[in-house]
Protein backbone atom coordinates (compact mmCIF):
# COMPACT_ATOMS: atom_id res chain seq x y z
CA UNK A 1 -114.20 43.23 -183.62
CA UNK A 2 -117.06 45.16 -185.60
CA UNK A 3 -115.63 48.21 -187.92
CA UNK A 4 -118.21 49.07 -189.56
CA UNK A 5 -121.08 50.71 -187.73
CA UNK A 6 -123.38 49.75 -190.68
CA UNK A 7 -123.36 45.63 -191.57
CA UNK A 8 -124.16 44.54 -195.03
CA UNK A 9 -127.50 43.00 -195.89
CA UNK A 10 -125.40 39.84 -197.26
CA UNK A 11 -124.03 39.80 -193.61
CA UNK A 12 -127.15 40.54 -191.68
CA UNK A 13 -129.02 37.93 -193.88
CA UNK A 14 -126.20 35.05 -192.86
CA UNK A 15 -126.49 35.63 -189.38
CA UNK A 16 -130.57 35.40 -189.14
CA UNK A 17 -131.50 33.32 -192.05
CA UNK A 18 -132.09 29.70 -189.87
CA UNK A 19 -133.88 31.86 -187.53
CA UNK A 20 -136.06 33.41 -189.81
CA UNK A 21 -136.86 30.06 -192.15
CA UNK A 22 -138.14 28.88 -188.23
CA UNK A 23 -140.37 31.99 -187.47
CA UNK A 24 -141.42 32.05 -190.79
CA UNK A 25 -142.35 28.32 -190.49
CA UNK A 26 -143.94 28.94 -187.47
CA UNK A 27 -146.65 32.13 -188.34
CA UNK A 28 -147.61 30.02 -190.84
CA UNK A 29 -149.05 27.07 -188.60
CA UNK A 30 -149.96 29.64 -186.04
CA UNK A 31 -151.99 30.98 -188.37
CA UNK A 32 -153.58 28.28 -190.08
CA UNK A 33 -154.43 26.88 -186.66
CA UNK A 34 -155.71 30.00 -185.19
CA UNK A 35 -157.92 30.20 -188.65
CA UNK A 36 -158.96 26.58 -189.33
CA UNK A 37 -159.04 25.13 -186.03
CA UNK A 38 -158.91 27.65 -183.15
CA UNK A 39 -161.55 30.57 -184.15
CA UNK A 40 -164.38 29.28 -183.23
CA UNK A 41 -163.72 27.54 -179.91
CA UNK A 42 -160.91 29.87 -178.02
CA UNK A 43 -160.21 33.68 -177.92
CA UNK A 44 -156.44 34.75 -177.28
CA UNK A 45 -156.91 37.83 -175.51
CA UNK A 46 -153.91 40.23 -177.00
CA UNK A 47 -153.14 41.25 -173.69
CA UNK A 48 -152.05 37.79 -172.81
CA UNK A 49 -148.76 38.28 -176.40
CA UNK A 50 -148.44 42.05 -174.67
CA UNK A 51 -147.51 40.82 -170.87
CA UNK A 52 -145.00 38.15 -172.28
CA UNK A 53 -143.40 40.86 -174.78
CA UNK A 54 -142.75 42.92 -171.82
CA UNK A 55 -140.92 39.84 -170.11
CA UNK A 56 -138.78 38.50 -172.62
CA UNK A 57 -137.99 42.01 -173.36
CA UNK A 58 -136.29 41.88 -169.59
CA UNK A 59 -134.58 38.04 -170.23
CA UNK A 60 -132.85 39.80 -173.20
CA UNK A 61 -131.63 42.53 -171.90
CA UNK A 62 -130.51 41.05 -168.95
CA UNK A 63 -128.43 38.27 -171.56
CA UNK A 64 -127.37 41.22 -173.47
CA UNK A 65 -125.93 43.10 -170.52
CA UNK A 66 -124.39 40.34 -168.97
CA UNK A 67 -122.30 39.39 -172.29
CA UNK A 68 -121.48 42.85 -172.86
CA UNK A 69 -119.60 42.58 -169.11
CA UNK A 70 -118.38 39.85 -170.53
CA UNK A 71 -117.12 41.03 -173.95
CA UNK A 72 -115.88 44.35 -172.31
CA UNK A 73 -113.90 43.07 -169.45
CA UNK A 74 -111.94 40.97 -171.99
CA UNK A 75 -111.30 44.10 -173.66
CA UNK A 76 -110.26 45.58 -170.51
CA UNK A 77 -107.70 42.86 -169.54
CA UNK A 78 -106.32 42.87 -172.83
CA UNK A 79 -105.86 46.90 -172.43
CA UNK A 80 -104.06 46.31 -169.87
CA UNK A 81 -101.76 43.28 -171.13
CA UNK A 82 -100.76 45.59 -174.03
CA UNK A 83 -99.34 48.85 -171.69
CA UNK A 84 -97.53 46.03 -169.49
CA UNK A 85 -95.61 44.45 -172.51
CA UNK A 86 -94.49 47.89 -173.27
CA UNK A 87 -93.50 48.38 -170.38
CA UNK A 88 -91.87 45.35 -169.91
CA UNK A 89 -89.71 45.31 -173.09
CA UNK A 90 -88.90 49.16 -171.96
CA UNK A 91 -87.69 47.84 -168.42
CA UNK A 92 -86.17 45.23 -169.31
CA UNK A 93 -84.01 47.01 -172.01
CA UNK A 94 -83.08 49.78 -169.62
CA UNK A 95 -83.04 47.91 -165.48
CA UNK A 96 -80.66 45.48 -167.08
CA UNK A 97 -77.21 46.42 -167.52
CA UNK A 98 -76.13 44.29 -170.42
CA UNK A 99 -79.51 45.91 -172.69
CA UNK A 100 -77.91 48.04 -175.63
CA UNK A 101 -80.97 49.94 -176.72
CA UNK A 102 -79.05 50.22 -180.02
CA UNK A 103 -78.77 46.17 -180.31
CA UNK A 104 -80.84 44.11 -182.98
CA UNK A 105 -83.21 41.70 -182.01
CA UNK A 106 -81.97 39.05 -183.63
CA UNK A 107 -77.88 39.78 -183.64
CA UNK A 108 -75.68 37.08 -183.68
CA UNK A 109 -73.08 39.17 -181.87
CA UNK A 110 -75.03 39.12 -178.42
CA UNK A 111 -72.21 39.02 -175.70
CA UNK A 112 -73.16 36.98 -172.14
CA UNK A 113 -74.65 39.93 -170.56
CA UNK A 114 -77.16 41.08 -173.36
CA UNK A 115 -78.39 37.62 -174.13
CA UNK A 116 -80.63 36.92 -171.39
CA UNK A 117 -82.58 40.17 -171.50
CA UNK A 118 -83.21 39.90 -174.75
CA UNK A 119 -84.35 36.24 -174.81
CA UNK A 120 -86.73 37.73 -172.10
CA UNK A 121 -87.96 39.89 -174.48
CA UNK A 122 -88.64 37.54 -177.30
CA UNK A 123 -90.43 35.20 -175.08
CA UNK A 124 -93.04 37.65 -174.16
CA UNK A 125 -93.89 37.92 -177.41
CA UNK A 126 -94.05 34.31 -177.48
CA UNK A 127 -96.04 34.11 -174.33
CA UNK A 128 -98.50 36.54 -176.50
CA UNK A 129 -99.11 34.27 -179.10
CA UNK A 130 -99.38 31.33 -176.83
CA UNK A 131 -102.14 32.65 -175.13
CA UNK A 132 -103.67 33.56 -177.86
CA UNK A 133 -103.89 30.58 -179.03
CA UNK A 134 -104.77 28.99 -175.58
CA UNK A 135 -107.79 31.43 -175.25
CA UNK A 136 -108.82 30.94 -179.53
CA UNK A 137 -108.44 27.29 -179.23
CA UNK A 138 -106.59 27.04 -182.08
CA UNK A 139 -103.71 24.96 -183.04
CA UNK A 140 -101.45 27.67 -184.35
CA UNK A 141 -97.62 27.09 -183.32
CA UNK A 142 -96.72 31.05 -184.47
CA UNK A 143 -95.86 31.05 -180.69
CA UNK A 144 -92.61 29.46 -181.37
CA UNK A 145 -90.95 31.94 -183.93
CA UNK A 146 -89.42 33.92 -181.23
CA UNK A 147 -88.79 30.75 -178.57
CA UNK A 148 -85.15 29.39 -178.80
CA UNK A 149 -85.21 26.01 -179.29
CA UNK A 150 -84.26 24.62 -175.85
CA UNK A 151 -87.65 26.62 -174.44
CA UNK A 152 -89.05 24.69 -177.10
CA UNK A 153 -88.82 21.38 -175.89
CA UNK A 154 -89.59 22.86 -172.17
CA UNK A 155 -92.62 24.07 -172.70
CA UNK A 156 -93.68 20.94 -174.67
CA UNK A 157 -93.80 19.18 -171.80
CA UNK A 158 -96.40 21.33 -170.58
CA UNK A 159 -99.98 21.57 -171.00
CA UNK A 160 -100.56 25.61 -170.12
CA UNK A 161 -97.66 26.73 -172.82
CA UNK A 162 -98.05 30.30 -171.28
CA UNK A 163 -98.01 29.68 -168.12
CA UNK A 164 -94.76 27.31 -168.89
CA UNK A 165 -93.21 30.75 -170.64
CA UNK A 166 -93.88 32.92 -167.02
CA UNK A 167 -91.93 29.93 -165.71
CA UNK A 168 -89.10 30.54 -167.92
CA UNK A 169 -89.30 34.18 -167.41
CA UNK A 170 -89.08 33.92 -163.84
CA UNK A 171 -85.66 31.68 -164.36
CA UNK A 172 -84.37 34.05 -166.25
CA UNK A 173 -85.21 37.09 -164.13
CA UNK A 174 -83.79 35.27 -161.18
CA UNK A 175 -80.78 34.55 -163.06
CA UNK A 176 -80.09 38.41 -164.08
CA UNK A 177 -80.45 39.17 -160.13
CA UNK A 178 -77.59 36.15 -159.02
CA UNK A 179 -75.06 38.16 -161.69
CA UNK A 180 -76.26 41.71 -160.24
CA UNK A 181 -77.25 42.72 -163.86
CA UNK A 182 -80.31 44.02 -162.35
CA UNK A 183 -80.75 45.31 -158.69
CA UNK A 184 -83.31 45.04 -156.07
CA UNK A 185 -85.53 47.64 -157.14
CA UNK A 186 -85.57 46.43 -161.13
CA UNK A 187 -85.80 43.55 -159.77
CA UNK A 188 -89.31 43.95 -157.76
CA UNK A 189 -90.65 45.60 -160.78
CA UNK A 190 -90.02 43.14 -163.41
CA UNK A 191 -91.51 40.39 -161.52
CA UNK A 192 -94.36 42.63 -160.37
CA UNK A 193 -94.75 42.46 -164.32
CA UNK A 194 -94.91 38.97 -164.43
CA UNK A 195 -97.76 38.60 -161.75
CA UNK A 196 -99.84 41.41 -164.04
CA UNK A 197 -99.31 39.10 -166.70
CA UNK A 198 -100.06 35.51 -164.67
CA UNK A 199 -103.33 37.90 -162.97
CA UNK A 200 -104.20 38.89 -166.66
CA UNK A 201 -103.56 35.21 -168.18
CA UNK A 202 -106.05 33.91 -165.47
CA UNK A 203 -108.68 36.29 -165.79
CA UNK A 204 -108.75 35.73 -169.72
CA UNK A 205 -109.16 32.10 -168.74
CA UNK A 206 -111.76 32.27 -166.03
CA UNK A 207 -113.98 34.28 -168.86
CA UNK A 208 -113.62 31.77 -171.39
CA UNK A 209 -113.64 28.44 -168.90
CA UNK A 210 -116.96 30.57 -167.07
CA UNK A 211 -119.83 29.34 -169.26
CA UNK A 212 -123.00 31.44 -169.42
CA UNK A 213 -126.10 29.94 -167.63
CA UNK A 214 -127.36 27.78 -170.64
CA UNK A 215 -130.96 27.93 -168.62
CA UNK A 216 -131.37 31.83 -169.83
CA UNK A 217 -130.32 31.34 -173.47
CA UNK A 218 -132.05 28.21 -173.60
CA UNK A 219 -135.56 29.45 -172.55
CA UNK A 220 -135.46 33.31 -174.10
CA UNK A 221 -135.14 31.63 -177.56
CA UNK A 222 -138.40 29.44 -176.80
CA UNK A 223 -140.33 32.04 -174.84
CA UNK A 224 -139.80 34.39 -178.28
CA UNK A 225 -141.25 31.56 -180.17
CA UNK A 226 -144.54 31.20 -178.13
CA UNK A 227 -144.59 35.35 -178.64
CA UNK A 228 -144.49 34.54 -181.85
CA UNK A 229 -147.34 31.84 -182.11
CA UNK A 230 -149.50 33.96 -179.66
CA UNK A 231 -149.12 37.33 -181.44
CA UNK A 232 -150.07 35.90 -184.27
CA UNK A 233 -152.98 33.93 -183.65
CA UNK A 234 -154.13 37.19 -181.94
CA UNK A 235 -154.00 39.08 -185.19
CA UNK A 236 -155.04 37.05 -187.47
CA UNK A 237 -158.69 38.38 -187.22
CA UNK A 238 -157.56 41.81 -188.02
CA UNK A 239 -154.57 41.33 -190.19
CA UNK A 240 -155.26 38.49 -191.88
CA UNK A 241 -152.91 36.14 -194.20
CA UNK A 242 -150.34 39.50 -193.15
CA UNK A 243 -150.23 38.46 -189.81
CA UNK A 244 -147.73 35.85 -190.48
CA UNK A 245 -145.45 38.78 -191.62
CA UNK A 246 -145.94 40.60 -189.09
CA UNK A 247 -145.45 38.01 -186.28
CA UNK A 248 -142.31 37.10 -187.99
CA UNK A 249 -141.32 41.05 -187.70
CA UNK A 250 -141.56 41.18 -184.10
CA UNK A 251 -139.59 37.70 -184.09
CA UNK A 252 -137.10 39.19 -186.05
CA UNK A 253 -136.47 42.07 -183.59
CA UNK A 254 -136.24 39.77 -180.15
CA UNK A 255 -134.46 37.43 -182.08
CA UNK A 256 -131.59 39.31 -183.81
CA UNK A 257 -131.24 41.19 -180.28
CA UNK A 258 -130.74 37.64 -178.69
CA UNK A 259 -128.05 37.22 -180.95
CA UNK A 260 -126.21 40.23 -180.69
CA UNK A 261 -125.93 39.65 -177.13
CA UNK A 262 -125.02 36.05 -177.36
CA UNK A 263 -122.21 36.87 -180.07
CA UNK A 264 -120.42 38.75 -177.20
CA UNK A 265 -120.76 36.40 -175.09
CA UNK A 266 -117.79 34.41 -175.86
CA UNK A 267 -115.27 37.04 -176.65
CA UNK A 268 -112.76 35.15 -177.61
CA UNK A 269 -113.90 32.77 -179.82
CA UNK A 270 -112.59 34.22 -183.20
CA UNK A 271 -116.17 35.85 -184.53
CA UNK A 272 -116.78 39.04 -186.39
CA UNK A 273 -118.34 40.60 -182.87
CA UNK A 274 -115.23 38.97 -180.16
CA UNK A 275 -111.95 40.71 -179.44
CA UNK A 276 -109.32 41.15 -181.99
CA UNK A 277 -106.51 39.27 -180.47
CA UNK A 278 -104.50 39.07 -184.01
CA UNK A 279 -104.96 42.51 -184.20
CA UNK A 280 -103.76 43.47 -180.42
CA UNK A 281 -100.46 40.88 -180.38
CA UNK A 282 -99.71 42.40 -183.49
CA UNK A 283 -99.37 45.93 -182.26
CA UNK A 284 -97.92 45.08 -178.89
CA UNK A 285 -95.60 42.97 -181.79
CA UNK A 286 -94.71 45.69 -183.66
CA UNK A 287 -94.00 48.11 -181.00
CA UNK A 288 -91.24 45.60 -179.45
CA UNK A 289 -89.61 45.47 -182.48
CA UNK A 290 -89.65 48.99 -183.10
CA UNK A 291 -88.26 49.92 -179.59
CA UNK A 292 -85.64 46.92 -180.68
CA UNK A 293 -84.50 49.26 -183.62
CA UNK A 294 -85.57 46.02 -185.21
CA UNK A 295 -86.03 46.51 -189.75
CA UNK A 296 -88.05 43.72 -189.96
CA UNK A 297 -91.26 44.86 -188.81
CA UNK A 298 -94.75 43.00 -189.61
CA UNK A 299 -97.66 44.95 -191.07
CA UNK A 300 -100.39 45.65 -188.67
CA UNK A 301 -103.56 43.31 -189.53
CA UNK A 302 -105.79 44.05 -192.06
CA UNK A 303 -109.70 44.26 -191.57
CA UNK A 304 -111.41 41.07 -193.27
CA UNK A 305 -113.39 42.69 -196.33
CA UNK A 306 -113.64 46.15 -194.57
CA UNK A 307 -115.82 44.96 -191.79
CA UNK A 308 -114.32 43.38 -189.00
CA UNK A 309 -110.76 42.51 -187.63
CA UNK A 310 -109.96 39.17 -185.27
């Protein structure tokens, strides 16, 4: 995600430069054809560039909005995955009778009763980082620093590692119900937890398995480039050898809009524009361990060079 309302020329000039080596490219020939072979047998009329301005300006706005829904109901779902683990690790700590809230997370003096709600606890944050990965498409295994071993090798076995976790989550919660360390009513409320998290899981992945008509991207990047060629051609009468700068100007405008919108598009693909998933499992992170009365506490993440965090 963005920080920095104002992006460095170094930045802006990585993002467009292909694009702009093509319009660039392409003034030119529209303008030495309009010149050398055009001028004297066919007259653009420049309402002909105006009418197609008007609807490509309506193809990229409608990809623009459309990614944005995209980009912010990620956001959204995420929003709500992070007030759910809190209250998760808070419910689990206090519904369950063998939770100490004084314990440590990782004490090796965990008597029966204590050590299945806090396994529960550490394997949401592994579920976190497991569908993080799952959604990044990365092969990361950070997922496993707070899985016991014997989860491990069940989830393994498994090709939706999150959904695997729920699984175990379930077991476990079912298990804390058979030795009435949790009653009915903790009971209902933990697993309605669960189901947020299985609904929020499979939203994440219906965004990211959804792909965006390839039709509208597809044609609004070659309908810019025959604005381009037309507008051009049009004022190359008036504006001379400067009307290849100038075509490439209003190119540069649609263009760099297009790609604003299509770098939300994908929100969780890892870029400088999608959501910061490192920096959200962190936090939701470093509150468990906190409420845990845990000392070893990670450091939130850090922006990459001041401009954006992932």
């Amino acid at each position: 995600m963005l920080l920095n309302p104002n992006l460095k020329f170094a930045r802006m000039i990585l993002i467009t430069w292909k694009v702009d080596l093509i319009m660039i490219a392409l003034c030119i020939v529209a303008y030495w054809v309009e010149v050398h072979v055009l001028k004297e047998y066919v007259h653009i009329p420049a309402a002909i560039p105006t009418l197609m301005g008007t609807a490509i300006a309506f193809f990229v706005g409608f990809n623009n909005n459309q990614a944005y829904d995209r980009w912010w109901e990620a956001r959204t779902i995420w929003g709500g995955i992070v007030n759910d683990s809190r209250s998760w690790t808070r419910s689990v700590l206090f519904y369950s009778l063998g939770a100490q809230t004084d314990s440590k997370l990782f004490s090796d003096r965990f008597d029966e009763a204590q050590a299945i709600p806090y396994r529960m606890i550490k394997r949401h944050l592994s579920f976190l980082y497991a569908l993080k990965r799952s959604l990044r498409g990365s092969g990361e295994e950070d997922y496993k620093t707070y899985l016991e071993e014997a989860d491990q090798k069940t989830v393994a076995r498994f090709t939706n590692i999150p959904s695997a976790l729920l699984d175990l989550q379930n077991q476990d919660l079912q298990l804390l119900r058979e030795r009435n360390q949790v009653d009915g009513y903790a009971f209902l409320a933990l697993n309605d937890l669960i189901v947020r998290f299985s609904d929020g899981m499979g939203k994440c992945e219906r965004i990211k398995t959804t792909v965006f008509p390839v039709t509208y991207i597809y044609f609004t990047r070659v309908f810019i480039w025959m604005l381009i060629t037309l507008l051009t051609m049009v004022i190359a009468d008036e504006a001379g050898a400067w009307s290849i700068a100038l075509g490439w100007l209003v190119g540069f405008v649609f263009h760099v809009t297009h790609i604003n919108g299509l770098s939300l598009m994908n929100p969780f693909d890892g870029n400088p524009a999608s959501i910061s998933l490192n920096a959200i499992v962190r936090t939701i992170e470093i509150n468990t361990l906190e409420t845990l009365k845990n000392p070893q506490v990670p450091a939130p993440v850090e922006a990459v060079n001041g401009e954006y965090i992932l």
